[in-house]
Protein backbone atom coordinates (compact mmCIF):
# COMPACT_ATOMS: atom_id res chain seq x y z
CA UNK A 1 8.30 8.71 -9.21
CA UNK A 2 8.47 5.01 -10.19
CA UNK A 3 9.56 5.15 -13.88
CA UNK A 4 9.08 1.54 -15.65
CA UNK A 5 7.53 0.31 -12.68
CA UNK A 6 4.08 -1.78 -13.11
CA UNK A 7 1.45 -0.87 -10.65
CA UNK A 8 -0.68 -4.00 -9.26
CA UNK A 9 -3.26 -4.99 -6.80
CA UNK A 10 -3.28 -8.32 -5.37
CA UNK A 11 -5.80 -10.05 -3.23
CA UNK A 12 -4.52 -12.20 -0.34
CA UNK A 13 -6.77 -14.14 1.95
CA UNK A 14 -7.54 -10.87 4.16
CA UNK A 15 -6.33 -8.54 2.52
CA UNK A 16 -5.54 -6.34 -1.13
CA UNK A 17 -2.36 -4.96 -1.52
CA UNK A 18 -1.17 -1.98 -3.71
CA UNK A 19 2.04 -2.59 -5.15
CA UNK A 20 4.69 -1.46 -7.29
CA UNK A 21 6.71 -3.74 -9.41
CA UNK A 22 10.00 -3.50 -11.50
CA UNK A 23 13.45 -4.29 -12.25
CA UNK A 24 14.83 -7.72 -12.97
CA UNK A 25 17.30 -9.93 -10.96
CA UNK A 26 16.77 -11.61 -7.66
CA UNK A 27 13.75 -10.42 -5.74
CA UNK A 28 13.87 -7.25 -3.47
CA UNK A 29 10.62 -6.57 -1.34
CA UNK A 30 10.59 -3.03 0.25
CA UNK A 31 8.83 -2.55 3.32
CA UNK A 32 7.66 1.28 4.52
CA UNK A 33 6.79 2.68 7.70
CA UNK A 34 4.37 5.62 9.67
CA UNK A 35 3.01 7.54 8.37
CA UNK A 36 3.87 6.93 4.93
CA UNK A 37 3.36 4.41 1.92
CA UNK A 38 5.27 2.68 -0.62
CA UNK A 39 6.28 6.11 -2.09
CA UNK A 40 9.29 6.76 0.81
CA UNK A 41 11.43 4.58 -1.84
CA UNK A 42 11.18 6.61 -4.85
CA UNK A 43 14.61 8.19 -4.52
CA UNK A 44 16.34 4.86 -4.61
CA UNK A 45 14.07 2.01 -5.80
CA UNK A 46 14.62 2.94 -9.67
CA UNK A 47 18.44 2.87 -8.98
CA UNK A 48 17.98 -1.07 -6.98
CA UNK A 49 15.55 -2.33 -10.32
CA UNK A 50 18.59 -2.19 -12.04
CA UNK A 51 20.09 -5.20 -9.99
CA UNK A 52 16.80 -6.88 -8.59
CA UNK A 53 13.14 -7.09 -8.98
CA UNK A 54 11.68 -4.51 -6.52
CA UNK A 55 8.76 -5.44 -5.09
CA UNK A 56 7.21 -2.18 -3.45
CA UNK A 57 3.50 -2.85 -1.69
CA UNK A 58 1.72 -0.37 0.80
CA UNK A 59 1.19 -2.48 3.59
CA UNK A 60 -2.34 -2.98 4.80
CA UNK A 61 -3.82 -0.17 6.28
CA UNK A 62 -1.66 2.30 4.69
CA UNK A 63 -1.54 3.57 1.18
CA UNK A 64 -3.99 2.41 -1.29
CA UNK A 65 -4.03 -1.20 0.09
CA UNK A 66 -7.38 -2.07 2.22
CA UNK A 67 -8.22 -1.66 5.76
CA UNK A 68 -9.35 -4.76 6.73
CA UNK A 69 -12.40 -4.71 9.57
CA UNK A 70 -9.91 -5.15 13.28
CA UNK A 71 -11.16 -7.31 16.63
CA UNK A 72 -10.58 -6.84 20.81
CA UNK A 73 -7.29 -8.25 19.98
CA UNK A 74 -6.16 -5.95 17.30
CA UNK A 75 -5.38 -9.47 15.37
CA UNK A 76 -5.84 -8.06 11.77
CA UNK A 77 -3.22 -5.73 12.26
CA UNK A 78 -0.56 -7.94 14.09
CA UNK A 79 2.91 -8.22 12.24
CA UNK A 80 1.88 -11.97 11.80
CA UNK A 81 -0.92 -10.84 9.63
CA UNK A 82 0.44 -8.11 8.05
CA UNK A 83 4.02 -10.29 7.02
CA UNK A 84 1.75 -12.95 5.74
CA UNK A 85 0.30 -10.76 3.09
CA UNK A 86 3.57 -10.01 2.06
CA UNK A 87 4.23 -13.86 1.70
CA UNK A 88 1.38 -14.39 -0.48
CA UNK A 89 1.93 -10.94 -2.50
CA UNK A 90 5.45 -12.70 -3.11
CA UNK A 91 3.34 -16.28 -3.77
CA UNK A 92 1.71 -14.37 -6.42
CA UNK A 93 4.15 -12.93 -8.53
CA UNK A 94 5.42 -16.31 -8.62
CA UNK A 95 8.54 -15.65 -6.31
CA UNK A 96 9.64 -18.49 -3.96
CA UNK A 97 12.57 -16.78 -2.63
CA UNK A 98 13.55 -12.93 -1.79
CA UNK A 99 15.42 -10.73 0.29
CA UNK A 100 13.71 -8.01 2.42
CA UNK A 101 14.73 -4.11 3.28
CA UNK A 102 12.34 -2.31 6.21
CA UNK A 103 12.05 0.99 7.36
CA UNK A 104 9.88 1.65 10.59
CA UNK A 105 6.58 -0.49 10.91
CA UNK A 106 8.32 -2.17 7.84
CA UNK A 107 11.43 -3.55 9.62
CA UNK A 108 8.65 -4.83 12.05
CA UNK A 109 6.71 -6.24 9.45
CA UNK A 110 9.93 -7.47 8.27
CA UNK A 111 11.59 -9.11 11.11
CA UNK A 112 8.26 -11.17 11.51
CA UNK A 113 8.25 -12.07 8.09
CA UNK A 114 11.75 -13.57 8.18
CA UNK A 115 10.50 -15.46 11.70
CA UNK A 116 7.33 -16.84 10.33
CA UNK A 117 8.59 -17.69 6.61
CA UNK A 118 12.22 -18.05 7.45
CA UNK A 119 12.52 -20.55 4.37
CA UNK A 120 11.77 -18.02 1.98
CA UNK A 121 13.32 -14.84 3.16
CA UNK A 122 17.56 -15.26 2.16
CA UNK A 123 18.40 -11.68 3.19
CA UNK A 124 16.80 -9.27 5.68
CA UNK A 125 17.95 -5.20 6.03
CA UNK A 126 16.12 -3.47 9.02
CA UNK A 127 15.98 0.64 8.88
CA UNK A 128 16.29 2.82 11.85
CA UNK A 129 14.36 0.24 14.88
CA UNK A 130 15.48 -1.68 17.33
CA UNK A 131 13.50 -4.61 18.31
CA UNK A 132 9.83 -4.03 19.35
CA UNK A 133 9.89 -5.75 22.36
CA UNK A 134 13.14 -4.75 23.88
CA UNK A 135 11.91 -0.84 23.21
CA UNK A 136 8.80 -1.69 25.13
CA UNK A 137 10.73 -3.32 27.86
CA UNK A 138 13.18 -0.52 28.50
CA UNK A 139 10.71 1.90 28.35
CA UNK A 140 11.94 5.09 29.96
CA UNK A 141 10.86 9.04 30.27
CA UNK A 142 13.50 9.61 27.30
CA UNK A 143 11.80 7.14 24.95
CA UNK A 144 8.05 7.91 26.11
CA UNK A 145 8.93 11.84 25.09
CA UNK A 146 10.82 11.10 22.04
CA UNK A 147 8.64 8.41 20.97
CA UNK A 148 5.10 9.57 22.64
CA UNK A 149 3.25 8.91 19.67
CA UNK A 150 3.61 4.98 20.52
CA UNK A 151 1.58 5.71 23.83
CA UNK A 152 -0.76 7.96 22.28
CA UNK A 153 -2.11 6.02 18.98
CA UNK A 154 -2.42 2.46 21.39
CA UNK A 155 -5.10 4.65 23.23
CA UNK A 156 -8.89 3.10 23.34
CA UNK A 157 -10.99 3.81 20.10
CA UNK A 158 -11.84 6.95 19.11
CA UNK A 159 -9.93 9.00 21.32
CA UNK A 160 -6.49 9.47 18.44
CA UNK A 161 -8.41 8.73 15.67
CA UNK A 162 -10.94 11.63 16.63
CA UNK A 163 -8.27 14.11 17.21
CA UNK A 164 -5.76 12.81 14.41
CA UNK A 165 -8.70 13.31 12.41
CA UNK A 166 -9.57 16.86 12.95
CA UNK A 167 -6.71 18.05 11.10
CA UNK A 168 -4.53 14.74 9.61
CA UNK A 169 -2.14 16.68 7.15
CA UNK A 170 -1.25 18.91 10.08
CA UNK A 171 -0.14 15.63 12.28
CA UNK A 172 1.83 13.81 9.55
CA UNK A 173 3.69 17.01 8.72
CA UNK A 174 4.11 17.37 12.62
CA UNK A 175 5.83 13.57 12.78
CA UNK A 176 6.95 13.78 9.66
CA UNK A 177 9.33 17.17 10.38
CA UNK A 178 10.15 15.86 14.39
CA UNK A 179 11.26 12.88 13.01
CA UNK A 180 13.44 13.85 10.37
CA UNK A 181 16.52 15.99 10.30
CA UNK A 182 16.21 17.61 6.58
CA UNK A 183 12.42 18.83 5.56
CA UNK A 184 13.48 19.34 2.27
CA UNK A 185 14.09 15.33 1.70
CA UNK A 186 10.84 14.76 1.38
CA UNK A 187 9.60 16.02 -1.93
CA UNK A 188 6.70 17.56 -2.41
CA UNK A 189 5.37 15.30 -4.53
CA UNK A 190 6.15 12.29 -1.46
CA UNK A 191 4.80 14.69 0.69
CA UNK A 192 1.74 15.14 -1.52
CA UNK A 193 0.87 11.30 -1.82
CA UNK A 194 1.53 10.96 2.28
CA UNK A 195 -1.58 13.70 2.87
CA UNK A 196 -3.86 12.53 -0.13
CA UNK A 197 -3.43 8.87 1.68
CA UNK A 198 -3.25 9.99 5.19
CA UNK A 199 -6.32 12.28 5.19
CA UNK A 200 -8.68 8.91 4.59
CA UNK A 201 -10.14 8.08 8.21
CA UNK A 202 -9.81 4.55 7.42
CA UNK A 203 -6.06 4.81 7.49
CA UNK A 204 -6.21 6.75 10.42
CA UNK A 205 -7.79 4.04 12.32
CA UNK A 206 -5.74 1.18 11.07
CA UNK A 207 -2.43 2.83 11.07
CA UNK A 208 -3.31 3.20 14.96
CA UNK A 209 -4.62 -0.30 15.55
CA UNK A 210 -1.11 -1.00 14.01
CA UNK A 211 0.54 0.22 16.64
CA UNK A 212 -2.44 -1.09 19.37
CA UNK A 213 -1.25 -4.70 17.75
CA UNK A 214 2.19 -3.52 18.70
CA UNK A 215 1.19 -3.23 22.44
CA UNK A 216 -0.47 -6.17 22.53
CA UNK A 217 -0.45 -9.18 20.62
CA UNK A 218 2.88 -8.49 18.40
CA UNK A 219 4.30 -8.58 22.46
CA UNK A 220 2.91 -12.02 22.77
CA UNK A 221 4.55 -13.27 19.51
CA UNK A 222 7.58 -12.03 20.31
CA UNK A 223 7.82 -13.31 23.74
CA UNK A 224 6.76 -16.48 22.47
CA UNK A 225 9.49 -16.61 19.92
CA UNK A 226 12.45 -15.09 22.03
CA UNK A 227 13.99 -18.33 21.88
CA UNK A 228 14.83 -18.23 18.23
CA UNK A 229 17.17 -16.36 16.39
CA UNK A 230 17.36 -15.51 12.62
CA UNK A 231 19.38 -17.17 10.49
CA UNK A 232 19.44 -15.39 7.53
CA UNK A 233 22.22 -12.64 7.55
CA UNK A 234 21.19 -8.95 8.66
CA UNK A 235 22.28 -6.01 7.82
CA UNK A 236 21.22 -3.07 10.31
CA UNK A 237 21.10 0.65 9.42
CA UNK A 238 20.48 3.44 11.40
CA UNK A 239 20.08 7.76 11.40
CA UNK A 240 22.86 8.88 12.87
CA UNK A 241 21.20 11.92 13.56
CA UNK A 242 18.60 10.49 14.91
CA UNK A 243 16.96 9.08 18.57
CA UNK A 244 17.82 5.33 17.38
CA UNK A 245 21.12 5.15 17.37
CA UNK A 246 21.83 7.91 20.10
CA UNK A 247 20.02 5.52 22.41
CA UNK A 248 20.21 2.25 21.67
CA UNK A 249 23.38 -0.13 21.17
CA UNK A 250 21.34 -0.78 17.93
CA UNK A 251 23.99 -3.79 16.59
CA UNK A 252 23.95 -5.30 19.61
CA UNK A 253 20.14 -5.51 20.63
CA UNK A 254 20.04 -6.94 17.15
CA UNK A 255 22.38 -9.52 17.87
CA UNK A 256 19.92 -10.97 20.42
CA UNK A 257 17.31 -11.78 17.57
CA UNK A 258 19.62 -12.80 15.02
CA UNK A 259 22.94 -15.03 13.92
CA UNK A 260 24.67 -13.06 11.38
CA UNK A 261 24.25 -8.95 12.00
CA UNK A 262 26.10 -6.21 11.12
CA UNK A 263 25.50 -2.65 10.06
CA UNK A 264 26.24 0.92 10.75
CA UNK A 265 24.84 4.66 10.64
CA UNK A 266 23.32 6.82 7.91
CA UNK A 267 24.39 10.40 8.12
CA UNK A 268 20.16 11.47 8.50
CA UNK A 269 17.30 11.82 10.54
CA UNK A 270 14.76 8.47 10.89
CA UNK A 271 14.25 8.96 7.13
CA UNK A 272 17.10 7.19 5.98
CA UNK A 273 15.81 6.43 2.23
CA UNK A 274 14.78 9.94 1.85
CA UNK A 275 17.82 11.93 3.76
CA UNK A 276 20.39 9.70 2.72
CA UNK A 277 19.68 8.22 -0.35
CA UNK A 278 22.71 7.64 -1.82
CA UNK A 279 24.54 5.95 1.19
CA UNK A 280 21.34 3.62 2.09
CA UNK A 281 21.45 2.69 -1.82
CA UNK A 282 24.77 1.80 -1.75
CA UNK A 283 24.46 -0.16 1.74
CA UNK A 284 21.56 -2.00 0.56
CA UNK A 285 22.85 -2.94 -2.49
CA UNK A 286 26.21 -4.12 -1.50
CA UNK A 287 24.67 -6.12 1.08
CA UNK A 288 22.10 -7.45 -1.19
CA UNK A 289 24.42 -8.24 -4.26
CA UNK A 290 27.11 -10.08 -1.53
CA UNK A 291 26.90 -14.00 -2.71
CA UNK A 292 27.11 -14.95 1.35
């Protein structure tokens, strides 16, 4: 699925990180979300080498990266921690600069990154979220049933990972289908690597103290950083088929976190790289290729 990409492993201070590696140009680092891996951008990542170097890692927790040991506060699997292994993953390769594309956790993961490293990150492109915080904040009964699985996973240890665990291809193809608007987007061979990683109770547990982190101390980062405002530019895409843009002024809760925004929606579900792949490549690279 990645033709003439280089598959690597690199060891950060808490962490080792599977990644994928190709193309040539200025540097691209590709973020995924819940429940998948690296793997959601194997429709258009091939298509972006040929302008950039891709840099696609499974973040930790997920994929074949490792599941570091957690704490009471859920630390190891703040955005903080995760966007710092993506700093020294970057560090590594020997890449000062790049520009950053999330979908899901990985516009989280992404949005932090570009707070905490904001002299490295020139270009930022968040996928189908609004900010964490303000979803938290205007919490409501339409969000808690569309997006349930935000209070469920935060629950105490072992109650979701026991019952994810009893059967965990049946839950990711569950979220995977009420999430997205065309099954047959994602292939069978995605599909295939989502299970295979999915079914390991390690990732189980860490993609859910993820989202505990989410609840908890990502809240106190954020709040602590509401004051600030990106300045790199950001570009903002959303499903227009899906519960995103239907129910959030997406551009404009964006424009509270950041300078420069602007954006507009994907005809798909959540699964914007997989349902749409053609119009998110050609947003993405646009965006990415603009001089500004």
């Amino acid at each position: 699925m990645f033709e003439g990409f280089t598959q690597r492993r690199i060891e950060t201070g808490e962490a080792t990180i599977n990644l994928r590696v190709g193309g040539q140009g200025p540097a691209l680092l590709l973020l995924h979300g819940y429940p998948q891996t690296h793997v959601m951008w194997h429709k258009i990542a091939p298509a972006l080498a040929e302008r950039f170097t891709v840099v696609a890692p499974d973040l930790r927790g997920y994929g074949d990266s490792s599941k570091p040991e957690t704490d009471d506060r859920h630390s190891p699997y703040a955005k903080r921690a995760m966007a710092q292994d993506m700093a020294e993953v970057m560090t590594a390769l020997g890449i000062d600069e790049f520009m950053v594309a999330g979908h899901d956790r990985g516009g989280r993961v992404a949005h932090r990154l570009a707070l905490d490293h904001a002299d490295r990150v020139t270009k930022l492109a968040v996928l189908d979220i609004a900010p964490t915080h303000e979803m938290y904040r205007a919490t409501d009964m339409e969000f808690a049933t569309a997006y349930y699985h935000w209070f469920f996973l935060i629950q105490p240890y072992d109650l979701p990972e026991r019952l994810i665990g009893a059967d965990p291809a049946y839950f990711l193809d569950r979220m995977t289908g009420r999430w997205g608007r065309d099954e047959a987007a994602l292939t069978p061979e995605a599909m295939a690597e989502y299970r295979r990683c999915f079914s390991d109770p390690a990732t189980i547990h860490a993609s859910c103290e993820d989202y505990r982190a989410a609840a908890t101390i990502d809240l106190e980062h954020d709040e602590a950083d509401m004051h600030r405002k990106l300045s790199c530019r950001l570009l903002v895409l959303w499903g227009e088929k899906g519960f995103v843009g239907r129910k959030y002024d997406v551009l404009e809760s964006w424009r509270k976190r950041a300078l420069h925004v602007e954006g507009h929606g994907v005809p798909s579900g959540h699964y914007l790289a997989e349902e749409a792949p053609r119009e998110t490549l050609d947003a993405l690279t646009a965006f990415f290729s603009r001089p500004d």
